[in-house]
PDB file of N, CA and C in Angstrom:
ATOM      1  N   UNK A   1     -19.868  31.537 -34.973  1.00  0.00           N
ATOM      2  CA  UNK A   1     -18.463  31.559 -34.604  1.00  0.00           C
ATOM      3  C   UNK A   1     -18.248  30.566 -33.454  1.00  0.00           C
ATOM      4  N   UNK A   2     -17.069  29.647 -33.460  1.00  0.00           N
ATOM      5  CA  UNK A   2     -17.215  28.576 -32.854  1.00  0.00           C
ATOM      6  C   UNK A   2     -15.440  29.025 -32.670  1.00  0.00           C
ATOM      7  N   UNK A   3     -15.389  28.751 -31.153  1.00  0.00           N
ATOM      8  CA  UNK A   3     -14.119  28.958 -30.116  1.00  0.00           C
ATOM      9  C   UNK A   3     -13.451  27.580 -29.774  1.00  0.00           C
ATOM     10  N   UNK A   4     -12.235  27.202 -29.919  1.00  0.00           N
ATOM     11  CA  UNK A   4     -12.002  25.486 -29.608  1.00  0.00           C
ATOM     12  C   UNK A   4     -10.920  26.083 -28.796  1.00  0.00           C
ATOM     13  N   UNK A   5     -10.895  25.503 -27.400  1.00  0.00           N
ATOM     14  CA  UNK A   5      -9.859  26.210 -26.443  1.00  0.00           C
ATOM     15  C   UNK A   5      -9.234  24.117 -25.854  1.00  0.00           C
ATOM     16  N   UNK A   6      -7.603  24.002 -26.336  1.00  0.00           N
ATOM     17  CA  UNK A   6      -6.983  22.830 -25.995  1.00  0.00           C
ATOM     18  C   UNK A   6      -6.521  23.089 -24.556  1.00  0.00           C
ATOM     19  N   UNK A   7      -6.233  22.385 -23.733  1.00  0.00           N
ATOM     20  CA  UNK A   7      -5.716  22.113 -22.648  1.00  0.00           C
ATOM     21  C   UNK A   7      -4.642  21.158 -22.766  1.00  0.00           C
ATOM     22  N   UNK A   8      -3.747  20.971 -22.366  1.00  0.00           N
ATOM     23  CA  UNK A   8      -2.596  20.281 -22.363  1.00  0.00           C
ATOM     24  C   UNK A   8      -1.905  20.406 -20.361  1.00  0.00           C
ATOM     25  N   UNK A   9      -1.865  19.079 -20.105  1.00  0.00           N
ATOM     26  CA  UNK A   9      -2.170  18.485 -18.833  1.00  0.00           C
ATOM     27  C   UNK A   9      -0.999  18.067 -19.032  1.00  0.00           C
ATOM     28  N   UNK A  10       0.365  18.115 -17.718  1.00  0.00           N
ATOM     29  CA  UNK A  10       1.233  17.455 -18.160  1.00  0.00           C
ATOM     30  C   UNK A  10       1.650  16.435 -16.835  1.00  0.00           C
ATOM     31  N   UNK A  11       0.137  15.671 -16.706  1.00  0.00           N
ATOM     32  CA  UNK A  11      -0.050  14.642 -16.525  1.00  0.00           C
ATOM     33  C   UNK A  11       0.775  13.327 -16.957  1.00  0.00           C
ATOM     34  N   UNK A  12       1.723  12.224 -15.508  1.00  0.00           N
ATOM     35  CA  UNK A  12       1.954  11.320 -16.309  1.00  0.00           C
ATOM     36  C   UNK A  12       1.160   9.872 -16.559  1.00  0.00           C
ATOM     37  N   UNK A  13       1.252   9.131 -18.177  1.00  0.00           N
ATOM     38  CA  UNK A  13       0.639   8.233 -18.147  1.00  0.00           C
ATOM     39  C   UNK A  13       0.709   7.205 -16.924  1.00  0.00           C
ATOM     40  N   UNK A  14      -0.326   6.809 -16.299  1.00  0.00           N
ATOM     41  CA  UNK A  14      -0.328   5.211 -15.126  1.00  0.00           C
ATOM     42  C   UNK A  14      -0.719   4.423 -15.979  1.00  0.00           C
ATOM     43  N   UNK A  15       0.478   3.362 -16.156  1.00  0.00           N
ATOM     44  CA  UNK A  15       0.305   1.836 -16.973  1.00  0.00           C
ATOM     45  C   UNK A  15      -0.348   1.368 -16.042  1.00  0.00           C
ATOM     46  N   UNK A  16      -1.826   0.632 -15.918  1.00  0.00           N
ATOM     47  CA  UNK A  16      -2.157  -0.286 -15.102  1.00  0.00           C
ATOM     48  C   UNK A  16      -2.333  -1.213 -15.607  1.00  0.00           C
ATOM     49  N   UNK A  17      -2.281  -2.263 -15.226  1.00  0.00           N
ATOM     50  CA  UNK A  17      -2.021  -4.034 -15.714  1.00  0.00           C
ATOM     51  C   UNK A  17      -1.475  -5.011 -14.297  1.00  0.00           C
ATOM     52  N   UNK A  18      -0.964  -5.936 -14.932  1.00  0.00           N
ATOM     53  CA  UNK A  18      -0.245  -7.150 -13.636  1.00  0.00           C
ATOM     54  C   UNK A  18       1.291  -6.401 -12.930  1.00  0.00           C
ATOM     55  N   UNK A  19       1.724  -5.470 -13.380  1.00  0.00           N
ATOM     56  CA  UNK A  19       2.671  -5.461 -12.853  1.00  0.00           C
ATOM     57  C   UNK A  19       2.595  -4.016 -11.800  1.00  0.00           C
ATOM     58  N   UNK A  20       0.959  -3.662 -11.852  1.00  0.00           N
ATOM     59  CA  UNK A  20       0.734  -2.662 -10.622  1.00  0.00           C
ATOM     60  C   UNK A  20       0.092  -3.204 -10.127  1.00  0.00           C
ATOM     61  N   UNK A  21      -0.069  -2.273  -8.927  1.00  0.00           N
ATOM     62  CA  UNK A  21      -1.347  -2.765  -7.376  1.00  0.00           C
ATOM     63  C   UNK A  21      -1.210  -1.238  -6.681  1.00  0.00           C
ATOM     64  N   UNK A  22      -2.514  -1.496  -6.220  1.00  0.00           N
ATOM     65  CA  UNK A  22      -3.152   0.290  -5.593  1.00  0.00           C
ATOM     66  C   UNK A  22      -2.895  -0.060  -4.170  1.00  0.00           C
ATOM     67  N   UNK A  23      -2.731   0.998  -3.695  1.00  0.00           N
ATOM     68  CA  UNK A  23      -2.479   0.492  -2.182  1.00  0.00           C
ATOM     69  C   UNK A  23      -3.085   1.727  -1.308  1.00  0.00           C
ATOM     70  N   UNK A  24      -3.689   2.117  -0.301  1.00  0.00           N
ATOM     71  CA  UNK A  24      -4.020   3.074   0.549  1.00  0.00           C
ATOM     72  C   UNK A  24      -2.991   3.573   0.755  1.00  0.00           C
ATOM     73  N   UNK A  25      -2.581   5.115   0.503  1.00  0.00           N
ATOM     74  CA  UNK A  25      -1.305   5.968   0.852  1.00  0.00           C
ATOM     75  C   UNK A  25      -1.229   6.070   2.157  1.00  0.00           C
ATOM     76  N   UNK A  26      -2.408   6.188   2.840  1.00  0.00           N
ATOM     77  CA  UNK A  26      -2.537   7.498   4.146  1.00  0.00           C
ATOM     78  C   UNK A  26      -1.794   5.932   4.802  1.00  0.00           C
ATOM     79  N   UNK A  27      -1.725   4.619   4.783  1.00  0.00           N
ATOM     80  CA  UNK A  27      -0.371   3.936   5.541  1.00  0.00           C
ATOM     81  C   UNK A  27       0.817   4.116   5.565  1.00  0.00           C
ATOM     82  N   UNK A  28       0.867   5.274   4.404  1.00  0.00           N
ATOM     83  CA  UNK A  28       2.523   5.572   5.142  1.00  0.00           C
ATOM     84  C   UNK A  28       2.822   6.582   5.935  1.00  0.00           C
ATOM     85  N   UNK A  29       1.425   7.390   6.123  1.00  0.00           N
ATOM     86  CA  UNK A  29       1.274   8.239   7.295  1.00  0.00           C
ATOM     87  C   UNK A  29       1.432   7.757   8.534  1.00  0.00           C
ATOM     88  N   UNK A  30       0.512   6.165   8.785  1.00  0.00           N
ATOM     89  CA  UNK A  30       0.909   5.809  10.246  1.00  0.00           C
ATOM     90  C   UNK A  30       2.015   5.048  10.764  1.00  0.00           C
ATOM     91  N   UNK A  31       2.226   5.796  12.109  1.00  0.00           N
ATOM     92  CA  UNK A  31       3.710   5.547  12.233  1.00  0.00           C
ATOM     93  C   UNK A  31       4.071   4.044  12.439  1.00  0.00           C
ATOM     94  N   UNK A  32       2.646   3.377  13.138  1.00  0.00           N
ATOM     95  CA  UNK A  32       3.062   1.927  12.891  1.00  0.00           C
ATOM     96  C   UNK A  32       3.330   1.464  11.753  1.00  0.00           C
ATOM     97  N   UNK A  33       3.328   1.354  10.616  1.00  0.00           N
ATOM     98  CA  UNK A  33       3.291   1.422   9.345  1.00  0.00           C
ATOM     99  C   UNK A  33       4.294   1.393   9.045  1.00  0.00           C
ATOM    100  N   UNK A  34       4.945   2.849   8.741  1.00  0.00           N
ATOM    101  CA  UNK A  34       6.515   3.319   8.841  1.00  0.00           C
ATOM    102  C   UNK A  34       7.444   2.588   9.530  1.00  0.00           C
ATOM    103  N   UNK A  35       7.500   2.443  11.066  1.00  0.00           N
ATOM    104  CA  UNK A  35       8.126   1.462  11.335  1.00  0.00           C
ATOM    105  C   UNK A  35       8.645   0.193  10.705  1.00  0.00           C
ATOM    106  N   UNK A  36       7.165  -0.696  10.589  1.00  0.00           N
ATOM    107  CA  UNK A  36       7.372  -1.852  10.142  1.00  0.00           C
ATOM    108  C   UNK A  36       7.807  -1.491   8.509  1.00  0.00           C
ATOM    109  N   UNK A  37       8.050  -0.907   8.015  1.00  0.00           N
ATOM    110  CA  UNK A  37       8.261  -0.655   6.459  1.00  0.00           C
ATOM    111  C   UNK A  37       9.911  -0.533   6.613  1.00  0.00           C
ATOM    112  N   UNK A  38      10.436   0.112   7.712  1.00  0.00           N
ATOM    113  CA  UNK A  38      12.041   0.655   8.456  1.00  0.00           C
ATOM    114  C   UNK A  38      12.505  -0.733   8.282  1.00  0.00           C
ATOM    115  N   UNK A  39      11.940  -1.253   9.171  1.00  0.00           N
ATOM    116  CA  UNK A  39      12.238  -2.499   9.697  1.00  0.00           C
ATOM    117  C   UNK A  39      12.419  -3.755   8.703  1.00  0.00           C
ATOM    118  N   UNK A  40      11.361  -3.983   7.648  1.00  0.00           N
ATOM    119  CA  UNK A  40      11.245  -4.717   6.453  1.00  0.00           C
ATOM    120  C   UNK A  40      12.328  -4.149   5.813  1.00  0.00           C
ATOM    121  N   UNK A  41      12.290  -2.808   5.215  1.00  0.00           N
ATOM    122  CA  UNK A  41      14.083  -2.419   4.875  1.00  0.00           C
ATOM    123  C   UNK A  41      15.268  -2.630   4.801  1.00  0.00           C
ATOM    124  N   UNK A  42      15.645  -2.696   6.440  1.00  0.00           N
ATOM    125  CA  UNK A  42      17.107  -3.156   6.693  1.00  0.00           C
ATOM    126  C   UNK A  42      17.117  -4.669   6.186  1.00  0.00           C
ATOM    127  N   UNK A  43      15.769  -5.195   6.640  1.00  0.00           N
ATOM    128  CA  UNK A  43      15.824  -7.087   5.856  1.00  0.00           C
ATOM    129  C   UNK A  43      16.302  -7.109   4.728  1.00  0.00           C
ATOM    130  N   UNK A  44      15.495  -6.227   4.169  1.00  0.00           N
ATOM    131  CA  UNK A  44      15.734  -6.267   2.544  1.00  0.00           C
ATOM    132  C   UNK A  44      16.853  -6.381   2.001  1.00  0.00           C
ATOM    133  N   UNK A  45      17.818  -5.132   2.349  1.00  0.00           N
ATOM    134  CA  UNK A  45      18.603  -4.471   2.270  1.00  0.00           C
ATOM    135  C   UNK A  45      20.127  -5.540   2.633  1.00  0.00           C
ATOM    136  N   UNK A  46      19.797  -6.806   3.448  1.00  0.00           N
ATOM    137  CA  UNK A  46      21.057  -7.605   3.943  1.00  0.00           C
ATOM    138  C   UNK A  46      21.164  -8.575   2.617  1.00  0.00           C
ATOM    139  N   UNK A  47      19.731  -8.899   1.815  1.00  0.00           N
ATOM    140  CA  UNK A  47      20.034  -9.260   0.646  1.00  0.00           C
ATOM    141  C   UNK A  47      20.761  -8.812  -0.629  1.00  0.00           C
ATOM    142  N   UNK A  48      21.189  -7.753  -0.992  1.00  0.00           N
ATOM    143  CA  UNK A  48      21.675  -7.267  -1.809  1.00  0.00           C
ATOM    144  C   UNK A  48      22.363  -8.004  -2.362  1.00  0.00           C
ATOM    145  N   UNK A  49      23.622  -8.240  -1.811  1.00  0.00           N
ATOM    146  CA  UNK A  49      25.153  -9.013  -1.881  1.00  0.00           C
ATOM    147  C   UNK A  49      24.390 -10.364  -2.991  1.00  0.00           C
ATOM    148  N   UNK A  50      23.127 -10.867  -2.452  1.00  0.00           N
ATOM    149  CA  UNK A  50      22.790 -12.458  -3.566  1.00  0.00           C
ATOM    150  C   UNK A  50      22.490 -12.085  -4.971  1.00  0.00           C
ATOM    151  N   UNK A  51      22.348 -10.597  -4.933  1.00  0.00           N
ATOM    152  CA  UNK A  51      21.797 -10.861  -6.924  1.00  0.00           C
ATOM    153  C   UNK A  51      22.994  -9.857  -7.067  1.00  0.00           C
ATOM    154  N   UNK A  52      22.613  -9.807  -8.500  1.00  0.00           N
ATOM    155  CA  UNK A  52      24.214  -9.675  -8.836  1.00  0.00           C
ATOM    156  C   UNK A  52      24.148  -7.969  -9.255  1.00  0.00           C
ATOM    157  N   UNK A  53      22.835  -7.275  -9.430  1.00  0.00           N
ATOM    158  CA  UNK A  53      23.245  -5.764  -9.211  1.00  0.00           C
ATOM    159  C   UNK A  53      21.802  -5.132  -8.687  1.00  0.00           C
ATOM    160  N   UNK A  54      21.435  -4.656  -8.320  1.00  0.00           N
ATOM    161  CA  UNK A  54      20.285  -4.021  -7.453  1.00  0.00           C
ATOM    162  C   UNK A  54      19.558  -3.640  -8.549  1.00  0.00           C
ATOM    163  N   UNK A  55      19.464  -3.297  -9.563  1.00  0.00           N
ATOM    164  CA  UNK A  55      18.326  -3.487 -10.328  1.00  0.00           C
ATOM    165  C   UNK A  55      17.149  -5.193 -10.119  1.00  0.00           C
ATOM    166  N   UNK A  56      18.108  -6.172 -10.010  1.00  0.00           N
ATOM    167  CA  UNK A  56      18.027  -7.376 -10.256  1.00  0.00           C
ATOM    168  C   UNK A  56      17.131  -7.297  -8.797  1.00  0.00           C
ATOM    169  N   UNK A  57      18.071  -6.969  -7.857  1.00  0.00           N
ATOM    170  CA  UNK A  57      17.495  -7.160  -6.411  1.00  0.00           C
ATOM    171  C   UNK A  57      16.132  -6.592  -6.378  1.00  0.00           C
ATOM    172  N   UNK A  58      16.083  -5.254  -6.761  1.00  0.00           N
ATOM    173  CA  UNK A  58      14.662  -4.705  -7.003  1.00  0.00           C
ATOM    174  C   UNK A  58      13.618  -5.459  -7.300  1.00  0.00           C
ATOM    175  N   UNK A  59      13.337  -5.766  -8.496  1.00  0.00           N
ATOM    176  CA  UNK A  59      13.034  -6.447  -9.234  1.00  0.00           C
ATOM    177  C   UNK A  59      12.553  -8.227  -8.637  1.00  0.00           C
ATOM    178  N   UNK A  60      13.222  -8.549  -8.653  1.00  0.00           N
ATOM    179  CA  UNK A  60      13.143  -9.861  -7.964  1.00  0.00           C
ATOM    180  C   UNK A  60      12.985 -10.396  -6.097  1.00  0.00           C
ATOM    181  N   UNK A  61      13.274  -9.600  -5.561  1.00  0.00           N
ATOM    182  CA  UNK A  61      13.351  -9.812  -4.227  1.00  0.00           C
ATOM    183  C   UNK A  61      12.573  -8.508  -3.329  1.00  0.00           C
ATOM    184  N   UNK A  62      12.829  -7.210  -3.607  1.00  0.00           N
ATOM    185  CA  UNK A  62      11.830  -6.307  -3.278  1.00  0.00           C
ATOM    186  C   UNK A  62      10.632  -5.908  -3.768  1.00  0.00           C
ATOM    187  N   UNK A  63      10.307  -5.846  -4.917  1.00  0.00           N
ATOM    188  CA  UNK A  63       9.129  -5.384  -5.190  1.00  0.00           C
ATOM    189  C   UNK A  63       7.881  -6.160  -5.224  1.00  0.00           C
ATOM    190  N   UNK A  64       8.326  -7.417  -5.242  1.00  0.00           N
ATOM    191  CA  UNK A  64       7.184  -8.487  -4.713  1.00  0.00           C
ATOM    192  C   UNK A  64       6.830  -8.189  -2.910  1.00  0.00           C
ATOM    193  N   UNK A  65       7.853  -8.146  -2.378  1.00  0.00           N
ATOM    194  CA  UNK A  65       7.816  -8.024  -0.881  1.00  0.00           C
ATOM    195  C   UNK A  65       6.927  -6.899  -0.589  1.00  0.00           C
ATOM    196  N   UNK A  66       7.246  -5.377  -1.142  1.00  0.00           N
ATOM    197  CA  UNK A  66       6.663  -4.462  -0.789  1.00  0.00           C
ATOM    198  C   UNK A  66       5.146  -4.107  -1.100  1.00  0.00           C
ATOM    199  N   UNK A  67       4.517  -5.167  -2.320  1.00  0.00           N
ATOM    200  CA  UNK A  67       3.487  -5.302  -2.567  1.00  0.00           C
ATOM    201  C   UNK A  67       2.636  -6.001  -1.482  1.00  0.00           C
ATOM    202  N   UNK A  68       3.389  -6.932  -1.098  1.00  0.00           N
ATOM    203  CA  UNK A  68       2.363  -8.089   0.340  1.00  0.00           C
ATOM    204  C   UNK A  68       2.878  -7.559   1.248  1.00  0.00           C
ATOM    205  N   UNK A  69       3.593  -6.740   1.694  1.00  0.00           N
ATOM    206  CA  UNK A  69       3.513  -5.456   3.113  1.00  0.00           C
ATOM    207  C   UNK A  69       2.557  -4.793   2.518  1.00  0.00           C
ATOM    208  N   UNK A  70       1.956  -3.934   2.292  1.00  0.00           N
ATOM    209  CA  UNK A  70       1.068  -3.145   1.982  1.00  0.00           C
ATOM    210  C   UNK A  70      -0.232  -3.594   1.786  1.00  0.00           C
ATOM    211  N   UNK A  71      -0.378  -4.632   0.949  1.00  0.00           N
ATOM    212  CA  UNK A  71      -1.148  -5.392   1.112  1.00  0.00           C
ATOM    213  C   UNK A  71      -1.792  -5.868   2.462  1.00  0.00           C
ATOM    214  N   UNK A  72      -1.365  -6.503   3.135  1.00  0.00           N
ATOM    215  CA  UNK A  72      -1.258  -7.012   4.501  1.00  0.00           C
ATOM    216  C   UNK A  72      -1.540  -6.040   5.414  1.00  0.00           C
ATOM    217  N   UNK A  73      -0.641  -4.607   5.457  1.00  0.00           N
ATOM    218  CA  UNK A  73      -0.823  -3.637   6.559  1.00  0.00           C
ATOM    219  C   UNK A  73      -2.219  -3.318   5.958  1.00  0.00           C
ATOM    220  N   UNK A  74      -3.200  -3.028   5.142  1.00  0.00           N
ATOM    221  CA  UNK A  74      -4.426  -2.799   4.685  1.00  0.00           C
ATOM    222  C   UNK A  74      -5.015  -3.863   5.107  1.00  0.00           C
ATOM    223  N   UNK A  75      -4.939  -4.788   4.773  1.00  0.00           N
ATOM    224  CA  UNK A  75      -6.013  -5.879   5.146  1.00  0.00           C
ATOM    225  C   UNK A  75      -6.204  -5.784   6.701  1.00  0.00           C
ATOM    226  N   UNK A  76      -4.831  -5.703   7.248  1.00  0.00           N
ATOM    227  CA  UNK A  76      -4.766  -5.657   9.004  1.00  0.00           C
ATOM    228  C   UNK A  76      -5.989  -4.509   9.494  1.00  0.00           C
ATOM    229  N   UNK A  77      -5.704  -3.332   8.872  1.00  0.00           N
ATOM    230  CA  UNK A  77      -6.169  -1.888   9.555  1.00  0.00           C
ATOM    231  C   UNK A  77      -7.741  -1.550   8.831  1.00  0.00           C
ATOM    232  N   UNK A  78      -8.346  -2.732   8.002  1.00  0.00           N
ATOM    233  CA  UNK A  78      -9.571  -3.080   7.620  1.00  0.00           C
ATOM    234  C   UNK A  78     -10.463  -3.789   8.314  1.00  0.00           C
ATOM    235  N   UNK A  79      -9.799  -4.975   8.423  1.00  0.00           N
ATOM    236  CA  UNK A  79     -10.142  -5.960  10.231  1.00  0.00           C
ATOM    237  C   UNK A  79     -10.105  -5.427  11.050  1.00  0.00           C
ATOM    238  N   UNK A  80      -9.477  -4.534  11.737  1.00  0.00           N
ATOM    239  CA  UNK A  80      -9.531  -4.047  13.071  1.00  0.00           C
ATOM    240  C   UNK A  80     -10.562  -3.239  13.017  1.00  0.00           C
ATOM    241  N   UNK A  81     -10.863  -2.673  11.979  1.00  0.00           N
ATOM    242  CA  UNK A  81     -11.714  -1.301  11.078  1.00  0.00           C
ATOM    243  C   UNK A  81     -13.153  -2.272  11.766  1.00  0.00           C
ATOM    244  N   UNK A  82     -13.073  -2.969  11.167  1.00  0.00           N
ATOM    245  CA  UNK A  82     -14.365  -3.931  10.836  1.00  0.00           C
ATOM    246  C   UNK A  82     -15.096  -4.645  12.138  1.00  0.00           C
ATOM    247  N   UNK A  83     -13.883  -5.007  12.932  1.00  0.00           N
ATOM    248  CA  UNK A  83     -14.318  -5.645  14.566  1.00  0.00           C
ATOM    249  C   UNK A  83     -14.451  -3.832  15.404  1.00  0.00           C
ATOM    250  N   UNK A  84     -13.952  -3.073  15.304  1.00  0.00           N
ATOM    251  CA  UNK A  84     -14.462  -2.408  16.185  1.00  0.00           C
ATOM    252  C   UNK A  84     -15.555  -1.929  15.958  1.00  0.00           C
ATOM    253  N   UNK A  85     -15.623  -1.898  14.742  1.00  0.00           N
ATOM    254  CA  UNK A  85     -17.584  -1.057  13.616  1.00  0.00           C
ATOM    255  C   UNK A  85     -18.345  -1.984  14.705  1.00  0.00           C
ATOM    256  N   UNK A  86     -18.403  -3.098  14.520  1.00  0.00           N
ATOM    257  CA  UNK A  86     -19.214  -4.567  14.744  1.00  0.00           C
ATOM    258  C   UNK A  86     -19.188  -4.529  16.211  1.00  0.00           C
ATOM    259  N   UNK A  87     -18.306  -4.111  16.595  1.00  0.00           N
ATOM    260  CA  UNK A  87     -18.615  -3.648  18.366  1.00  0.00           C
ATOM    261  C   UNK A  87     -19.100  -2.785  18.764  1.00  0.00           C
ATOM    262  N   UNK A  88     -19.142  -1.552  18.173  1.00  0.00           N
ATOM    263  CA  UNK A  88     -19.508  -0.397  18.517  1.00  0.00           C
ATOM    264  C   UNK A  88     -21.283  -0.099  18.372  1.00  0.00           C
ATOM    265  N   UNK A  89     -21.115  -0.710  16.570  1.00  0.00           N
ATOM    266  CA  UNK A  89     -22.506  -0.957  16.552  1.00  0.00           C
ATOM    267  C   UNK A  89     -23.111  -1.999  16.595  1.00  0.00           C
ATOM    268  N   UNK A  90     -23.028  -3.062  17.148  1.00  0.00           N
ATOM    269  CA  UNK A  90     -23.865  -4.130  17.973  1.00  0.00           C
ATOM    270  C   UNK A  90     -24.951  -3.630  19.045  1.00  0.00           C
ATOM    271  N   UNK A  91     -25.902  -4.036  17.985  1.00  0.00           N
ATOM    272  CA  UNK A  91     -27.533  -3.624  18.886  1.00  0.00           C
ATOM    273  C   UNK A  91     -27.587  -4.520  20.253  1.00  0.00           C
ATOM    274  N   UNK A  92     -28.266  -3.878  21.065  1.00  0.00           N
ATOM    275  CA  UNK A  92     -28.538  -4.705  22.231  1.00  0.00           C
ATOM    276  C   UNK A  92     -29.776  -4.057  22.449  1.00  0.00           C
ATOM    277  N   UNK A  93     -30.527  -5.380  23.214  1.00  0.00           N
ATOM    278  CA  UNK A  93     -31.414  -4.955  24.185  1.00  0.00           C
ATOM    279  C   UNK A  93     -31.823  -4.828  25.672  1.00  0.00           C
ATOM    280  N   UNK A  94     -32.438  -4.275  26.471  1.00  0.00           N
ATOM    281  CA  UNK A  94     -32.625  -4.081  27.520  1.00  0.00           C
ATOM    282  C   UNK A  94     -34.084  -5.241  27.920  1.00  0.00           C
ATOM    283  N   UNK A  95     -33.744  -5.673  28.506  1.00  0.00           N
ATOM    284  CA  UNK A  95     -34.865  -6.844  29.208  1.00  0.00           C
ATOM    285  C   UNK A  95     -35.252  -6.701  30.941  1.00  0.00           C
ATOM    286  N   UNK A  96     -36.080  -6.734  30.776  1.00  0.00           N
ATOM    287  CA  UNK A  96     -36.689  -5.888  32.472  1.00  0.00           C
ATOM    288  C   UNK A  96     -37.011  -7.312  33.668  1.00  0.00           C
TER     289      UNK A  96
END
């Protein structure tokens, strides 16, 4: 006697391809982060008025942007990651 038990997950599909990018979440935890994301915003946001309906604006003028902020705030908080490792653990010796 053989038992077949389905699961049904109502999980949604992630298309991944060229038109995604992964980004570290826990940056929108830090508040420097947030800020500069506020701040990139209102920029954004003075463009509207040039395309002709905010889908368009989306699309063309923000979602490229918000990819190289994120981008960038990671790369930043990786380097800093990386020079303080490299300082901290930098061997030295004692010479008499």
């Amino acid at each position: 006697m053989a038992v077949t038990v389905g699961i049904n997950l109502m999980i949604p599909f992630i298309h991944r391809g060229k038109e995604t990018f992964y980004t570290n979440t826990s940056l929108i935890d830090d508040p420097h982060c947030r800020d500069h994301i506020k701040m990139e915003w209102s920029e954004w946001k003075n463009h509207i008025r040039r395309y002709s309906s905010i889908v368009h604006w989306w699309e063309n003028h923000v979602k490229r942007k918000v990819k190289y902020l994120f981008v960038r705030e990671g790369t930043e908080r990786i380097s800093y990651r990386n020079r303080i490792g490299n300082f901290i653990m930098r061997p030295f010796t004692i010479s008499y």
